[in-house]
N, C-alpha and C. Protein backbone atom coordinates (compact mmCIF):
# COMPACT_ATOMS: atom_id res chain seq x y z
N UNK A 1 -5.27 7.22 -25.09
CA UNK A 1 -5.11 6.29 -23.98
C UNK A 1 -6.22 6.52 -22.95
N UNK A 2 -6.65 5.20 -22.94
CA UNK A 2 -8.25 5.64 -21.82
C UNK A 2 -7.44 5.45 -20.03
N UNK A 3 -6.24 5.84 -19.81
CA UNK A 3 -5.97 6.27 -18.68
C UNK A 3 -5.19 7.20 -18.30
N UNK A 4 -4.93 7.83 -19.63
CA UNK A 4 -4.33 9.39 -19.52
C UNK A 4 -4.38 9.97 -18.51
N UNK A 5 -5.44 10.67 -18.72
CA UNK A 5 -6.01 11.22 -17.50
C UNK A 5 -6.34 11.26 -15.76
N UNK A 6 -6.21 9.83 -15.93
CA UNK A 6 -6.44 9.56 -14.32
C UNK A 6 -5.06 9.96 -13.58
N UNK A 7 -5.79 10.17 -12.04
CA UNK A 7 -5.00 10.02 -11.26
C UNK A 7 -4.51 9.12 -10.37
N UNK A 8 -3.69 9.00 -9.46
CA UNK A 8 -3.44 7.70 -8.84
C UNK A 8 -3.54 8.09 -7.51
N UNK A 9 -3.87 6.60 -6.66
CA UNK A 9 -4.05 6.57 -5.33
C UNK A 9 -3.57 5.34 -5.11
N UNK A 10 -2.48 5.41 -3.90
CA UNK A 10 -1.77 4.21 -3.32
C UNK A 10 -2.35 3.72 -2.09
N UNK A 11 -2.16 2.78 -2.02
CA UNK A 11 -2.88 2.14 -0.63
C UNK A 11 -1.93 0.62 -0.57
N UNK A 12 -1.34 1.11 0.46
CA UNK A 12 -0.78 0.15 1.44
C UNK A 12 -1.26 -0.43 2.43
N UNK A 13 -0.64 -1.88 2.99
CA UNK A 13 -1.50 -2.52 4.40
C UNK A 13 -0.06 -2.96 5.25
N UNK A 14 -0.31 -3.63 6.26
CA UNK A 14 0.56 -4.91 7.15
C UNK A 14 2.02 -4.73 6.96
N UNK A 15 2.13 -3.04 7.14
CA UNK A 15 3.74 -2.92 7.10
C UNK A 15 4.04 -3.47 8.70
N UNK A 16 3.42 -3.59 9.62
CA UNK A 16 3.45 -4.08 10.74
C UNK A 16 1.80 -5.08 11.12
N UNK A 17 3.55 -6.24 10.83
CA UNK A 17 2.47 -7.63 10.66
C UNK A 17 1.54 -7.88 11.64
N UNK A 18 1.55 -7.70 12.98
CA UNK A 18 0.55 -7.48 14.10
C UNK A 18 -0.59 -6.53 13.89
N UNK A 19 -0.50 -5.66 12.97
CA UNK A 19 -2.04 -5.14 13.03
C UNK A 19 -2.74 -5.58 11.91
N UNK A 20 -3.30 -7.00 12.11
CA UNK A 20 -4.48 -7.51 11.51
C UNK A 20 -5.46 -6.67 10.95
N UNK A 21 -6.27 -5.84 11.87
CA UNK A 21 -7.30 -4.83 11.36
C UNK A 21 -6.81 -4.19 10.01
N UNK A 22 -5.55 -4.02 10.00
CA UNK A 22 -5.66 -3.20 8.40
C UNK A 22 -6.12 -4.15 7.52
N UNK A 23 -5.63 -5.59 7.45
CA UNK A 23 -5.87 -6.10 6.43
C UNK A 23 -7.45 -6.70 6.03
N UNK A 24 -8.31 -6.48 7.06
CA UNK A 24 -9.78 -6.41 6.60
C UNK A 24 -9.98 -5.07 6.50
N UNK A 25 -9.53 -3.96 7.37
CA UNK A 25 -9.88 -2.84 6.49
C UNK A 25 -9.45 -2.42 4.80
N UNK A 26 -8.74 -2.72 4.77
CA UNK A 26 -8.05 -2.83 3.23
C UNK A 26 -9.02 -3.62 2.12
N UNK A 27 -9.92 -4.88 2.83
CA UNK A 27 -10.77 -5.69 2.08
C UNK A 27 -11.89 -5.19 1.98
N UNK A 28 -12.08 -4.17 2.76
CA UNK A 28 -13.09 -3.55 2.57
C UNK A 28 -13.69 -2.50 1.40
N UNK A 29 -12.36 -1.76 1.77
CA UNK A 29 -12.05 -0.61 0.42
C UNK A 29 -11.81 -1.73 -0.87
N UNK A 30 -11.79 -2.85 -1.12
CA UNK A 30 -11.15 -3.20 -2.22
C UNK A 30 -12.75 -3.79 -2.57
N UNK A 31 -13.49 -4.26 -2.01
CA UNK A 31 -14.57 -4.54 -2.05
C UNK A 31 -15.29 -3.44 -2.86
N UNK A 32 -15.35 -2.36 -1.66
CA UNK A 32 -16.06 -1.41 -2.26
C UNK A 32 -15.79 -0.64 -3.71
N UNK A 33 -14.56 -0.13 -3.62
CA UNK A 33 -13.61 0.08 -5.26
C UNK A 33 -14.25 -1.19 -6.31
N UNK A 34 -14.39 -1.96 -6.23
CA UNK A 34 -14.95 -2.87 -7.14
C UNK A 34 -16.27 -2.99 -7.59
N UNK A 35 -16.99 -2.28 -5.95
CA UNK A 35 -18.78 -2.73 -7.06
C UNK A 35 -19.59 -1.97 -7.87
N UNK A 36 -20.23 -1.93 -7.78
CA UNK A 36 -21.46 -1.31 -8.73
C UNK A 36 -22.02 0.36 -8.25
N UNK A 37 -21.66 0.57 -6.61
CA UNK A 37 -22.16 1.72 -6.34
C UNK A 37 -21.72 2.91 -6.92
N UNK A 38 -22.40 3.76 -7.42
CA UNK A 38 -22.06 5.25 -7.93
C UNK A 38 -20.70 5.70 -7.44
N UNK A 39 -20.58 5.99 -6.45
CA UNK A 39 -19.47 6.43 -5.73
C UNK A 39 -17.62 5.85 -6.35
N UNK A 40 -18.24 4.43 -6.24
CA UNK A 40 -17.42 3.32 -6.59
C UNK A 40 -16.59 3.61 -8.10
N UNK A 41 -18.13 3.80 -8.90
CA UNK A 41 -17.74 3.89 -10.08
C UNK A 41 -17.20 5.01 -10.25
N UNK A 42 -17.41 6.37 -9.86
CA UNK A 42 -16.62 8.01 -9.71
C UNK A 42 -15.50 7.59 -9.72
N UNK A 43 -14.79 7.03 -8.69
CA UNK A 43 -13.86 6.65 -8.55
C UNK A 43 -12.40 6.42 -9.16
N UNK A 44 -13.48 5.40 -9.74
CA UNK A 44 -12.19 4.29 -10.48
C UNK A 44 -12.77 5.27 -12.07
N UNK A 45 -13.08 6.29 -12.82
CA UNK A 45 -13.54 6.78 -13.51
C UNK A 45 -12.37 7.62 -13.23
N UNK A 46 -12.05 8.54 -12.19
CA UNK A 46 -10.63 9.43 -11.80
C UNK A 46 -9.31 8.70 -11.45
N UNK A 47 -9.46 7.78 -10.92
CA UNK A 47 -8.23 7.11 -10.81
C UNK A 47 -7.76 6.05 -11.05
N UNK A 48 -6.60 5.47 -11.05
CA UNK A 48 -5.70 3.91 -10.98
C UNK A 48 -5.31 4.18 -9.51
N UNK A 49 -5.86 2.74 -8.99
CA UNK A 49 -5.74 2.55 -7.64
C UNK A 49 -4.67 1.19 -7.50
N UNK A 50 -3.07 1.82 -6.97
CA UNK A 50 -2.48 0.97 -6.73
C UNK A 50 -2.41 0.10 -5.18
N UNK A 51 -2.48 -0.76 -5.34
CA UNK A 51 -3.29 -1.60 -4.01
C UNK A 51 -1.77 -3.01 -3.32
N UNK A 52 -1.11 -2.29 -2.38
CA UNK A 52 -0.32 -3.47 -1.81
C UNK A 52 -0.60 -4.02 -0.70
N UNK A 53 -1.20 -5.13 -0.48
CA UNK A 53 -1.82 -5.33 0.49
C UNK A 53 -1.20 -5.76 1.89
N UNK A 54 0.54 -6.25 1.51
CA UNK A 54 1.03 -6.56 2.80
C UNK A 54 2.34 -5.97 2.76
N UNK A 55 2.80 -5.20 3.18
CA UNK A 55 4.13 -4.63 2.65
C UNK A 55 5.29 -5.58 3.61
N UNK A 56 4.95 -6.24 4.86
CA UNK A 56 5.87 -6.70 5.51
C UNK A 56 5.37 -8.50 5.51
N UNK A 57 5.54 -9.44 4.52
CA UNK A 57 4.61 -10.44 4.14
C UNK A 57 5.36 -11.69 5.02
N UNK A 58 7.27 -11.15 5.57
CA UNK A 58 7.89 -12.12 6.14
C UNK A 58 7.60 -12.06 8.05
N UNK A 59 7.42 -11.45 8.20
CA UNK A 59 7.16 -10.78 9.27
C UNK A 59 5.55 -11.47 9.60
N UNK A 60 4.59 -11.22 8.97
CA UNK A 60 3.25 -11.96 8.83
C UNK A 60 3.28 -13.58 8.77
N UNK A 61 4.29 -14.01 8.34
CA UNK A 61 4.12 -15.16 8.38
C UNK A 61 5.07 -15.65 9.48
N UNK A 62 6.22 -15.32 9.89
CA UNK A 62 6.77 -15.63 11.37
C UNK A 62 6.30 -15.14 12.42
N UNK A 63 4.82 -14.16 12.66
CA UNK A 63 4.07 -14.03 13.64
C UNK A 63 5.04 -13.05 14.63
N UNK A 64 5.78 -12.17 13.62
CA UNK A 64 5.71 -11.32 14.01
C UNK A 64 5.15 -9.97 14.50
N UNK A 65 5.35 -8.57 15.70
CA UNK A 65 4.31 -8.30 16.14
C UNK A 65 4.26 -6.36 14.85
N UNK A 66 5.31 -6.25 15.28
CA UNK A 66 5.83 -4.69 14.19
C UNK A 66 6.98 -5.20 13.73
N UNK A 67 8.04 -6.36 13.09
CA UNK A 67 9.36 -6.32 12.89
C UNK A 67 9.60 -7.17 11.94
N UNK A 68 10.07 -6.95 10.84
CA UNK A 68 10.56 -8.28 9.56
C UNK A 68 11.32 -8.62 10.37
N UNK A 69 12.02 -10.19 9.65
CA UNK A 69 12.53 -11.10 9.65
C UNK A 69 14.20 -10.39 10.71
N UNK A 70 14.62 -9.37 10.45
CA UNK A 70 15.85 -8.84 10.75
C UNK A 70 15.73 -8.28 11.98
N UNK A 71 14.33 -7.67 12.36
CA UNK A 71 14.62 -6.77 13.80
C UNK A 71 13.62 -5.34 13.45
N UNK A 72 13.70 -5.08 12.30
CA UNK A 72 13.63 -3.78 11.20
C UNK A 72 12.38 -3.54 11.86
N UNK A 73 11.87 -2.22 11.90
CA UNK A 73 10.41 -2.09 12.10
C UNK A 73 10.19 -0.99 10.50
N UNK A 74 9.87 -1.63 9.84
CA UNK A 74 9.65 -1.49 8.23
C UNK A 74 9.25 0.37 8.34
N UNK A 75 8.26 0.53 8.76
CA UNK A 75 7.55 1.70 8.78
C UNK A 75 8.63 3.03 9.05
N UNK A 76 9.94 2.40 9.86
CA UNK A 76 10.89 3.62 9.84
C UNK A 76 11.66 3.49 8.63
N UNK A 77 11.54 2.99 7.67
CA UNK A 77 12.32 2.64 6.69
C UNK A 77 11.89 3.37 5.39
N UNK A 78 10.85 4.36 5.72
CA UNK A 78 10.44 5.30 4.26
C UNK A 78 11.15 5.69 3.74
N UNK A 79 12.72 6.62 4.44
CA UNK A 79 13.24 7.99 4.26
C UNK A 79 14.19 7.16 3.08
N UNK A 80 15.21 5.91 3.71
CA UNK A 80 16.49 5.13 3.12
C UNK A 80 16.24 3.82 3.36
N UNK A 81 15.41 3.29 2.28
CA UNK A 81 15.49 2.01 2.23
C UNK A 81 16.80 1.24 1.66
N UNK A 82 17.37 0.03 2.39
CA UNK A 82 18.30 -0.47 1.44
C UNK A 82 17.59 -1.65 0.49
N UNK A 83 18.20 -1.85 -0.90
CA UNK A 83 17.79 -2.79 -1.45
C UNK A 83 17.77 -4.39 -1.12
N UNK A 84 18.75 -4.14 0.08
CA UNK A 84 19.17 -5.55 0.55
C UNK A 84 18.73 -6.17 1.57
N UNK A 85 18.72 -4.62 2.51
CA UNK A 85 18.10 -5.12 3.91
C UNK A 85 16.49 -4.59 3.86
N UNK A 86 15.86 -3.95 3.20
CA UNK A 86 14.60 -3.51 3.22
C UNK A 86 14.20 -3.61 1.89
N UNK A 87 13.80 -5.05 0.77
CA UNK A 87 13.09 -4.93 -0.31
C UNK A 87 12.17 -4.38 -0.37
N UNK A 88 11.34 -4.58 0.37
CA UNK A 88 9.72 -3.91 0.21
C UNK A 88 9.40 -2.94 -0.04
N UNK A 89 10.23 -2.14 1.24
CA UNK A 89 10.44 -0.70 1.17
C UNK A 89 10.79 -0.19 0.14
N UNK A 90 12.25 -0.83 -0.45
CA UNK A 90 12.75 -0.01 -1.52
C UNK A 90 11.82 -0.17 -2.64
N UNK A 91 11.45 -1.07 -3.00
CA UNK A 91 10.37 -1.66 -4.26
C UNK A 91 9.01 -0.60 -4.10
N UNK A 92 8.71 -0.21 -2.94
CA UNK A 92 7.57 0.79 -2.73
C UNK A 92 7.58 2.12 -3.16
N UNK A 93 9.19 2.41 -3.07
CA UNK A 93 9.51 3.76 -3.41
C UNK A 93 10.15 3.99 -4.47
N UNK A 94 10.52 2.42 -5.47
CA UNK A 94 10.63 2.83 -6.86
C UNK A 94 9.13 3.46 -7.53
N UNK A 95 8.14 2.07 -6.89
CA UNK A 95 6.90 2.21 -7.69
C UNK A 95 6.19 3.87 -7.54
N UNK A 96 6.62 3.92 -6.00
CA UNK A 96 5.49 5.71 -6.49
C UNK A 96 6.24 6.30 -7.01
N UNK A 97 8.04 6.65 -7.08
CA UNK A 97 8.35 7.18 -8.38
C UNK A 97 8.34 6.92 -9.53
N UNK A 98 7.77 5.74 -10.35
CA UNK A 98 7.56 5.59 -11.28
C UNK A 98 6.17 5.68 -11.57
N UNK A 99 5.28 6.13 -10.65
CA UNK A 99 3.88 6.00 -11.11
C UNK A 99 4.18 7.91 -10.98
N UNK A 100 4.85 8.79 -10.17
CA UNK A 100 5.18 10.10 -10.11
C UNK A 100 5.21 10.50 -11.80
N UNK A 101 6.16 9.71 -12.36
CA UNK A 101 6.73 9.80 -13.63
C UNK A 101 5.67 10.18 -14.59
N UNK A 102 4.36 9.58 -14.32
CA UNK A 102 3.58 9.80 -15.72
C UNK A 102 1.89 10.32 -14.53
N UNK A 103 2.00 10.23 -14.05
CA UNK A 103 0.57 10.50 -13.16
C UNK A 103 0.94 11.28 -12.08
N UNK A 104 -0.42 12.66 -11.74
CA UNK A 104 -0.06 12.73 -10.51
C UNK A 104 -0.49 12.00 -9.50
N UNK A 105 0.25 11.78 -8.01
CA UNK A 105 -0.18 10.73 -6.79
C UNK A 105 -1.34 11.67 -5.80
N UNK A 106 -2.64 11.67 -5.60
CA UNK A 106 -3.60 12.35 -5.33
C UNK A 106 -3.05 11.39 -3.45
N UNK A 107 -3.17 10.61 -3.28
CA UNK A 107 -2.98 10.03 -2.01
C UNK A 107 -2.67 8.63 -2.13
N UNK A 108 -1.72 8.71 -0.59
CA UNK A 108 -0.63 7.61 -0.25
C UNK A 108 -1.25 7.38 0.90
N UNK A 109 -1.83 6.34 0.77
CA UNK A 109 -2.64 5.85 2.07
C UNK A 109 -2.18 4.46 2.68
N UNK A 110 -1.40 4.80 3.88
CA UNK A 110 -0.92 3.27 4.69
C UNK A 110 -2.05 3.13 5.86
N UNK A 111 -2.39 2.04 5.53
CA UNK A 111 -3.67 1.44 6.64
C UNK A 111 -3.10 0.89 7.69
N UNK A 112 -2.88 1.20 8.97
CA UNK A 112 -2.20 0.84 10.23
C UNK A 112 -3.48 -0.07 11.08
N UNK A 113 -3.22 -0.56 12.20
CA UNK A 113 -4.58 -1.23 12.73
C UNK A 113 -4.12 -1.47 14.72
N UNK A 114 -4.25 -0.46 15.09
CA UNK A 114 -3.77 -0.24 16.46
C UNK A 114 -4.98 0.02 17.20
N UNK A 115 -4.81 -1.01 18.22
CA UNK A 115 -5.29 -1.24 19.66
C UNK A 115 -5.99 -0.66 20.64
């Protein structure tokens, strides 16, 4: 398997829909992870880079500032997500235990974008 070996790196964005800046910083790294530079290629040569780019996507679109749709400010929601009242969350923390399962997680990187 030509990804045995690798390791993984998570990268999250817009768990708090008001900080815009992550989500061009995030385009940036995804940019760069993609091209041609040496570095680039090291990279993605060591790892699978799992990439979510908006973790709070209801919240972003009702122009909200830190809060989904409910009140929630997502980002306190790492420890006990519910499946009902916090999908995202919970869906975030199946996936790094299931990427735990067969890879190790080298870094969990949430891109914040504050003022």
């Amino acid at each position: 398997m030509v990804h045995a070996n690798k390791k993984a790196m998570i990268i999250t964005s817009r768990v708090h829909p008001g900080e815009t800046q992550s989500s061009f910083a995030l385009e940036g790294i995804v940019k760069f992870l993609l091209s041609d530079c040496v570095e680039a290629k090291q990279l993605r040569n060591q790892y699978i880079f799992y990439v979510v780019p908006m973790l709070n996507p209801d919240g972003v679109i009702h122009g909200n500032h830190r809060v989904d749709l409910l009140g929630y400010d997502m980002n306190r929601r790492w420890c006990d997500p519910s499946p009902w009242i916090h999908p995202q969350m919970y869906a975030i923390r199946n996936l790094v235990n299931m990427i735990q399962e067969e890879r190790k997680i080298d870094v969990f990187c949430d891109i914040h974008g504050h003022f």
